[in-house]
PDB file of N, CA and C in Angstrom:
ATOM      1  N   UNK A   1     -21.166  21.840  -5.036  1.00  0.00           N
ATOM      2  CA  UNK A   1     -21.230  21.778  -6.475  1.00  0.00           C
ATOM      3  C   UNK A   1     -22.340  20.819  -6.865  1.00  0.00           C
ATOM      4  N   UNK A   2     -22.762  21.198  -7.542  1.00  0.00           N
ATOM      5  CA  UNK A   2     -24.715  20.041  -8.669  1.00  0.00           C
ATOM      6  C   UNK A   2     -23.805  19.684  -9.361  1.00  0.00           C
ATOM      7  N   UNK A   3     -24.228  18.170  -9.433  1.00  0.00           N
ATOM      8  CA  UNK A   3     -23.967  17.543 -10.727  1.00  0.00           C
ATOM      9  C   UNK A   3     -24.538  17.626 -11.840  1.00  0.00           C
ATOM     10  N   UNK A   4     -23.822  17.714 -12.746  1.00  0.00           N
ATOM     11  CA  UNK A   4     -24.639  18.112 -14.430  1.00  0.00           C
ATOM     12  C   UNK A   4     -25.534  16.882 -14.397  1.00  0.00           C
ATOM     13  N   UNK A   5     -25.417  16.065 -14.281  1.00  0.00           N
ATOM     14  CA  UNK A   5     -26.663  14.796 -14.321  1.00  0.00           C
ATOM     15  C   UNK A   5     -26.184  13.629 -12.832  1.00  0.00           C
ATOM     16  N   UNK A   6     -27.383  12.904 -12.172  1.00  0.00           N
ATOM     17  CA  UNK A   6     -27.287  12.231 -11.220  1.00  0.00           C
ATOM     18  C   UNK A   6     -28.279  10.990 -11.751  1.00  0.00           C
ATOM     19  N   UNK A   7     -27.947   9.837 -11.683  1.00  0.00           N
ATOM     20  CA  UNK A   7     -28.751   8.842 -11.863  1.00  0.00           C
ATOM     21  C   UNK A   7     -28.320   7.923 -10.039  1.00  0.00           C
ATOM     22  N   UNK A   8     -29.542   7.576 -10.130  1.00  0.00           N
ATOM     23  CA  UNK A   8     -29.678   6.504  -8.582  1.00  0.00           C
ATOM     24  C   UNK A   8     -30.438   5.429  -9.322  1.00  0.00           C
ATOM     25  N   UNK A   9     -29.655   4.222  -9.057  1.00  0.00           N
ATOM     26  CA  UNK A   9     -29.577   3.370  -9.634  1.00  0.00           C
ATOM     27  C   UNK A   9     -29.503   2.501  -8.290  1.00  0.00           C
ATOM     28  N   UNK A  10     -30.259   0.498  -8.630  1.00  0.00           N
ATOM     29  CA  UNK A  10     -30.622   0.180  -6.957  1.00  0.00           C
ATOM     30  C   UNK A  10     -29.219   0.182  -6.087  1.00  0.00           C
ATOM     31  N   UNK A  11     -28.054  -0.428  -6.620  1.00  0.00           N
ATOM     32  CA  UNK A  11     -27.023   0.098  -4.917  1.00  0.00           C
ATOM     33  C   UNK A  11     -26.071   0.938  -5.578  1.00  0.00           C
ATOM     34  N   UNK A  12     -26.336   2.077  -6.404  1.00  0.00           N
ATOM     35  CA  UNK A  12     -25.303   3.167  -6.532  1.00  0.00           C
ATOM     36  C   UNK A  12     -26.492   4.294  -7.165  1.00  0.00           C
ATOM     37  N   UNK A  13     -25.492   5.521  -6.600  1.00  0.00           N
ATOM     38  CA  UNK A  13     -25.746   6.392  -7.425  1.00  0.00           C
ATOM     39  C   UNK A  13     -24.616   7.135  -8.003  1.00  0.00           C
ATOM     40  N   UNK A  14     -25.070   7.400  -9.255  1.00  0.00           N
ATOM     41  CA  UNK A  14     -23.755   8.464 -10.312  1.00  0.00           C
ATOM     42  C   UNK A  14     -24.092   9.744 -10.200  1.00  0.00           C
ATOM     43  N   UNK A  15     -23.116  10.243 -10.248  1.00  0.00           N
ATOM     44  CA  UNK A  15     -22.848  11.723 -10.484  1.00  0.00           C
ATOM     45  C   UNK A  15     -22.254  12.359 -11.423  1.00  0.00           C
ATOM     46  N   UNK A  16     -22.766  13.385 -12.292  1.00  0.00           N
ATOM     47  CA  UNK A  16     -21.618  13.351 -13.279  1.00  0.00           C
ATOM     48  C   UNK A  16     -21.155  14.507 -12.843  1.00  0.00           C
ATOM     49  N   UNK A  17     -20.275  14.998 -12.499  1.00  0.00           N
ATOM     50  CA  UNK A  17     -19.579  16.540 -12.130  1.00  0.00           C
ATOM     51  C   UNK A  17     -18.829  17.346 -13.166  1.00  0.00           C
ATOM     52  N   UNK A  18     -19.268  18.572 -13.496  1.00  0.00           N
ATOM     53  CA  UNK A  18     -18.306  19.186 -14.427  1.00  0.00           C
ATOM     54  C   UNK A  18     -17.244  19.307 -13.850  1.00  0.00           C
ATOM     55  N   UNK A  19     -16.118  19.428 -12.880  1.00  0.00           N
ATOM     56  CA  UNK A  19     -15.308  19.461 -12.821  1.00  0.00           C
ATOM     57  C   UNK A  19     -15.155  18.748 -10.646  1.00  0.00           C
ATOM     58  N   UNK A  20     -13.852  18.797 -10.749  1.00  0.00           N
ATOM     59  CA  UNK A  20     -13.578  17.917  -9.204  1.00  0.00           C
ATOM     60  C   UNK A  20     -13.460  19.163  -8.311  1.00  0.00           C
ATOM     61  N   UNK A  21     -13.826  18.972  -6.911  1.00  0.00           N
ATOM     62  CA  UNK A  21     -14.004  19.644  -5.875  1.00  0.00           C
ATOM     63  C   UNK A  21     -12.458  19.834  -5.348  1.00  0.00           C
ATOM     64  N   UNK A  22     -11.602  19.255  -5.136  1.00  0.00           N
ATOM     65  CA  UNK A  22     -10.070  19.774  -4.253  1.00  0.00           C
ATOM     66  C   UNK A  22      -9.351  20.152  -5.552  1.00  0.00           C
ATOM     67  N   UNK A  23      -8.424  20.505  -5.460  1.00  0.00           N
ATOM     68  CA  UNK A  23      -7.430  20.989  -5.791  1.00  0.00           C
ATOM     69  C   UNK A  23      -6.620  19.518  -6.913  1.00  0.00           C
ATOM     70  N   UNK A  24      -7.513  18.609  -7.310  1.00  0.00           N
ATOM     71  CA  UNK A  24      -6.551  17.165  -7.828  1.00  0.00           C
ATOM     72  C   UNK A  24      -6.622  18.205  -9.688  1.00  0.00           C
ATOM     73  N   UNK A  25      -5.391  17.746 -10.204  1.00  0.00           N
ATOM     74  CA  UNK A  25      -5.135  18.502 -11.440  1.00  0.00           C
ATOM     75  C   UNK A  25      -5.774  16.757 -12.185  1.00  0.00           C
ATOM     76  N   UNK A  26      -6.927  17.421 -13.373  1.00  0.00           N
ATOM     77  CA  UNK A  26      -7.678  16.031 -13.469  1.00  0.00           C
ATOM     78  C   UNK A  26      -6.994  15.810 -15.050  1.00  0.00           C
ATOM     79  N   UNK A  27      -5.995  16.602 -15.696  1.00  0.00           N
ATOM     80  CA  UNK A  27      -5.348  16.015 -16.566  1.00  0.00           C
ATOM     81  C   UNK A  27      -4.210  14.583 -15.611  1.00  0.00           C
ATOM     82  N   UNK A  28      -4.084  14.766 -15.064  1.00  0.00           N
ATOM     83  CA  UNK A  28      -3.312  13.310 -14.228  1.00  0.00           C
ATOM     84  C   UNK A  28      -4.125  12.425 -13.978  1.00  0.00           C
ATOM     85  N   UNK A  29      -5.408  12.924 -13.553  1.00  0.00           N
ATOM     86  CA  UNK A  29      -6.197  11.671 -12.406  1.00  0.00           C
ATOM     87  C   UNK A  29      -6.796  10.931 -14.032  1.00  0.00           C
ATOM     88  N   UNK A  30      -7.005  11.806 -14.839  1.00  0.00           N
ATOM     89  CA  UNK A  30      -7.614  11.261 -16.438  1.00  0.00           C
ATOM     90  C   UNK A  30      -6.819  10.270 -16.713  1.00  0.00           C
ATOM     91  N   UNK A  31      -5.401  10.386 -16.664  1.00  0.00           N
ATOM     92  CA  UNK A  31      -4.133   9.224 -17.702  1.00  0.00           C
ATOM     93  C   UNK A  31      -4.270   8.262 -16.447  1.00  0.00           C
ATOM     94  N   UNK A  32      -5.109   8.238 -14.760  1.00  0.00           N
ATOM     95  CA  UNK A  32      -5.315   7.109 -14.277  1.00  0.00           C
ATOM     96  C   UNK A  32      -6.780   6.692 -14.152  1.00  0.00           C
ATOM     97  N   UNK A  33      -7.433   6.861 -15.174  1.00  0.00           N
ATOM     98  CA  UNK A  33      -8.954   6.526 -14.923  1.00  0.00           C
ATOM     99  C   UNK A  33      -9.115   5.464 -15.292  1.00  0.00           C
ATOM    100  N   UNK A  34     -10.246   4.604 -14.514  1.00  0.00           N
ATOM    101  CA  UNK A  34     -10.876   3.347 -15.297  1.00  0.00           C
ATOM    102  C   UNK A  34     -12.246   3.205 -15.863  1.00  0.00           C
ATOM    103  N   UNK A  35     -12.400   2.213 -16.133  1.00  0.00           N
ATOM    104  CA  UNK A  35     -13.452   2.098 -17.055  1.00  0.00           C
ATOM    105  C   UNK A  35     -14.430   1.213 -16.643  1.00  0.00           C
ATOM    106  N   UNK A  36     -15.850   1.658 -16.773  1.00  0.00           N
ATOM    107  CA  UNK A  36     -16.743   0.500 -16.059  1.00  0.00           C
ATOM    108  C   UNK A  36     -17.623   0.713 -17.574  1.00  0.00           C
ATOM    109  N   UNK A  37     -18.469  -0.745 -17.549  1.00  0.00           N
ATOM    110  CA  UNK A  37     -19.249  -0.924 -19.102  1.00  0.00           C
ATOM    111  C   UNK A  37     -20.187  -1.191 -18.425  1.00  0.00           C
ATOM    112  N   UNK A  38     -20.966   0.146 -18.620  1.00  0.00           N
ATOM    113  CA  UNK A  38     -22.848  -0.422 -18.614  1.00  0.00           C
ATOM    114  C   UNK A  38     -23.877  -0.417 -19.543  1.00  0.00           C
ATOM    115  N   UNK A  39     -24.558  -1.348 -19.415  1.00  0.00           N
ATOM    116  CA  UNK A  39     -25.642  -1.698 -21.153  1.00  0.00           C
ATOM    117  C   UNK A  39     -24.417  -1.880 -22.447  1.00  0.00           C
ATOM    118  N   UNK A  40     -23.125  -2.696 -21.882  1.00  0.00           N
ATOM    119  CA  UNK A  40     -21.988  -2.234 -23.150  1.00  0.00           C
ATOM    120  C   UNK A  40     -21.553  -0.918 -23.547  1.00  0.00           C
ATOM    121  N   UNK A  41     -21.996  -0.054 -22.813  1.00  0.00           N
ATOM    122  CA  UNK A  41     -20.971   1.366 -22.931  1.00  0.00           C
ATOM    123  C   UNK A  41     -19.850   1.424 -22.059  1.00  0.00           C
ATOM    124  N   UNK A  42     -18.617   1.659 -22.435  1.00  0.00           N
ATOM    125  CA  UNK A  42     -17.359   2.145 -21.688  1.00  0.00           C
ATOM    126  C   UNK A  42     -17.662   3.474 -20.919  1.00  0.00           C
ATOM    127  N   UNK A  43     -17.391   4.014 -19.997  1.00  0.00           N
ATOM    128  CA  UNK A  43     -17.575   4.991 -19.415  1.00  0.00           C
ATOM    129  C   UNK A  43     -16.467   4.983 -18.563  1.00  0.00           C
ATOM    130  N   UNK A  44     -15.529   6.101 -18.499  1.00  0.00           N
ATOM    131  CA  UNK A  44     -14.568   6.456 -17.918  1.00  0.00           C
ATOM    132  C   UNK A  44     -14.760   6.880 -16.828  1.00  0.00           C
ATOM    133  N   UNK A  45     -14.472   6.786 -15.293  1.00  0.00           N
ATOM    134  CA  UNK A  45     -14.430   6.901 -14.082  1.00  0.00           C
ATOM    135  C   UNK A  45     -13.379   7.058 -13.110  1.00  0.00           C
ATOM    136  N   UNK A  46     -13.256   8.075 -12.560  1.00  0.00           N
ATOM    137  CA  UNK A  46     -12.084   8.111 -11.398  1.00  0.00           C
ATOM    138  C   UNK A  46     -11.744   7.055 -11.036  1.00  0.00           C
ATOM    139  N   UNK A  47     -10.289   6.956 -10.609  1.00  0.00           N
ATOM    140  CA  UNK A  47     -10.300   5.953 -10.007  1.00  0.00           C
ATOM    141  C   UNK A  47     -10.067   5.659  -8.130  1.00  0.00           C
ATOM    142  N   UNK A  48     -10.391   4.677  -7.441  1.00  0.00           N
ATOM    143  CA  UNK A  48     -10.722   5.300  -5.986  1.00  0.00           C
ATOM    144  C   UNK A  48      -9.784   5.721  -5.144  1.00  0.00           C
ATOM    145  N   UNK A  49      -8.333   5.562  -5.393  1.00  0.00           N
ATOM    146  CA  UNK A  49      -7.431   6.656  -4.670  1.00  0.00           C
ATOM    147  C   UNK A  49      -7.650   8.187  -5.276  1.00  0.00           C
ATOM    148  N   UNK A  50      -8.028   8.053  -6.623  1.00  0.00           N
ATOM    149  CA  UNK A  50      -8.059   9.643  -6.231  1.00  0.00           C
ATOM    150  C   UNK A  50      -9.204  10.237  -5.934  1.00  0.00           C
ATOM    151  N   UNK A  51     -10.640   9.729  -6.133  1.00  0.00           N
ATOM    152  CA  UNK A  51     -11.526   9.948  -5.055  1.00  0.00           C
ATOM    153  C   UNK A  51     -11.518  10.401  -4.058  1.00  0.00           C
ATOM    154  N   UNK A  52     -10.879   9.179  -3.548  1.00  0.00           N
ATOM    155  CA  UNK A  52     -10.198   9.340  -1.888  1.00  0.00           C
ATOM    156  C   UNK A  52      -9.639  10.790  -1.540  1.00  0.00           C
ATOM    157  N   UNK A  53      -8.744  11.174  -2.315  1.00  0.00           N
ATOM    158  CA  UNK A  53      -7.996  12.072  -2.061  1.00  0.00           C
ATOM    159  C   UNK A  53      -8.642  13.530  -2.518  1.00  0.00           C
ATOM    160  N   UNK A  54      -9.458  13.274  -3.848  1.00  0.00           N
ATOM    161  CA  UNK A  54     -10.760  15.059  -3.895  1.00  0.00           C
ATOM    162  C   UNK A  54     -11.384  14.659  -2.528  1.00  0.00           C
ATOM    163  N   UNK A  55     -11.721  13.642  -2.306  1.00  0.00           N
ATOM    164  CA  UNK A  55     -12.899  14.028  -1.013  1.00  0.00           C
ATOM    165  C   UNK A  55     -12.491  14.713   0.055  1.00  0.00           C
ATOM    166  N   UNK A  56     -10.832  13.890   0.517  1.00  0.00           N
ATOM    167  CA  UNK A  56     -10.598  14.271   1.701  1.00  0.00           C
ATOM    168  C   UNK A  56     -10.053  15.616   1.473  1.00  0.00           C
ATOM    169  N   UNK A  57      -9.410  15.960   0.835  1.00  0.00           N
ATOM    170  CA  UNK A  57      -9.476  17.687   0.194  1.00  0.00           C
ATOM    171  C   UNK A  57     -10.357  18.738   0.699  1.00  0.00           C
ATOM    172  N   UNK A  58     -11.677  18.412   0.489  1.00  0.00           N
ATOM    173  CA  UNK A  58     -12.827  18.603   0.881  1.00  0.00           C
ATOM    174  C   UNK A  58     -13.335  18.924   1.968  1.00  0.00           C
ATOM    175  N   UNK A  59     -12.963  17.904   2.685  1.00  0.00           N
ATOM    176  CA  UNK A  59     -13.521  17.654   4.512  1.00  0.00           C
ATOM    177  C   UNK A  59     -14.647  17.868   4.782  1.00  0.00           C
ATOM    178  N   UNK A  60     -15.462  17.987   3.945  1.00  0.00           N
ATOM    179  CA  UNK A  60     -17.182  18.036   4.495  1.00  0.00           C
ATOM    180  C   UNK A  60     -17.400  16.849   5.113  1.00  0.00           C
ATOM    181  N   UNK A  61     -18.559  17.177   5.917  1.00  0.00           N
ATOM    182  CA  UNK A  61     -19.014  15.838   6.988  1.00  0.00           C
ATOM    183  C   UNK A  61     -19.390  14.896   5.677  1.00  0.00           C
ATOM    184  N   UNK A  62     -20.244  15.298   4.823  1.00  0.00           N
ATOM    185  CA  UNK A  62     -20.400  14.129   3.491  1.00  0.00           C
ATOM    186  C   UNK A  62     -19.479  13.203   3.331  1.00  0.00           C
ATOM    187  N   UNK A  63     -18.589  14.089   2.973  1.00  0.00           N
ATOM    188  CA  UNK A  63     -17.226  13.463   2.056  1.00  0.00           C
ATOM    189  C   UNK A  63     -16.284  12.636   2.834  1.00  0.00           C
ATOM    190  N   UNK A  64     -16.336  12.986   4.428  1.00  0.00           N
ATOM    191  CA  UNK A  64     -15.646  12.075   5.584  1.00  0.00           C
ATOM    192  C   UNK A  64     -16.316  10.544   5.483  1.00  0.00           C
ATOM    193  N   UNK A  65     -18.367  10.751   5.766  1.00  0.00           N
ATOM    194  CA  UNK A  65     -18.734   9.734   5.766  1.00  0.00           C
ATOM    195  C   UNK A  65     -18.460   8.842   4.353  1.00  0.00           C
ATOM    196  N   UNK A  66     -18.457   9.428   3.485  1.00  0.00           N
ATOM    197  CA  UNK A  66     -18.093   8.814   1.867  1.00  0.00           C
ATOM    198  C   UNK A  66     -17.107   8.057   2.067  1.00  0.00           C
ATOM    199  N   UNK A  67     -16.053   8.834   2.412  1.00  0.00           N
ATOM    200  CA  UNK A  67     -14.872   8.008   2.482  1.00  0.00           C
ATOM    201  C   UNK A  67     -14.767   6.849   3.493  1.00  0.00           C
ATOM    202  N   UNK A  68     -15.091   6.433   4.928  1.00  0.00           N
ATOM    203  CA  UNK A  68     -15.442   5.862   5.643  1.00  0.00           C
ATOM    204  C   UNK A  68     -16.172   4.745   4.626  1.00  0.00           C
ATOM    205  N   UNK A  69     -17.200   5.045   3.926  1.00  0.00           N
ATOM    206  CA  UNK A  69     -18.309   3.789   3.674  1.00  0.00           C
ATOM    207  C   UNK A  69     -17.027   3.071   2.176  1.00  0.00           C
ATOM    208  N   UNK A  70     -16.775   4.078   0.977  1.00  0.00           N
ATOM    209  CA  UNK A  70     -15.726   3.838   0.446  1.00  0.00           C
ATOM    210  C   UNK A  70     -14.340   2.384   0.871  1.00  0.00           C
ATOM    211  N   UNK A  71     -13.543   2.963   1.700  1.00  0.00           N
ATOM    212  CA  UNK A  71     -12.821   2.336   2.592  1.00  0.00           C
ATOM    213  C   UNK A  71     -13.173   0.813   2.984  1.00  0.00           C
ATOM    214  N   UNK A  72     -14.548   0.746   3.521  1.00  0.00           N
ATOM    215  CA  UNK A  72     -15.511  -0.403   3.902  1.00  0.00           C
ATOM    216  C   UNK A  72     -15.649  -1.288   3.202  1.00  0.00           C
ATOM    217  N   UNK A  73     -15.366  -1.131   1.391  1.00  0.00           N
ATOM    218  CA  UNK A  73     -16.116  -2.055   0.779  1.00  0.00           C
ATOM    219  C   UNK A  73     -15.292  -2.328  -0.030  1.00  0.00           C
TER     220      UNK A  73
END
């Protein structure tokens, strides 16, 4: 799946995805999202168990190493 927009930024990059890759129903993962403020904008963001859990859904070699580096930090 392309992300509708990707910014790389110096130690992250965003993704914005129209919708999640496994099977997570994102009216739930929504009533657990958090919020990160950049330049003072709120911006709503998964939060990293359920990350965790679209990725591993997933099982692409990507999404293994994701989770691995994820996990790490």
């Amino acid at each position: 799946m392309k992300s509708y927009f990707k910014f790389d930024l110096e130690k992250i990059t965003l993704d914005f995805l129209p919708k999640l890759k496994g099977n997570t129903d994102f009216s739930k993962i929504f009533l657990k999202r958090e919020t990160a403020t950049i330049a003072g904008v709120d911006i709503p963001i998964i939060g990293i168990d359920d990350l965790l859990e679209d990725k591993a859904e997933n099982f692409r070699p990507k999404d293994i190493a994701d989770i691995k580096h994820l996990k790490s930090i």
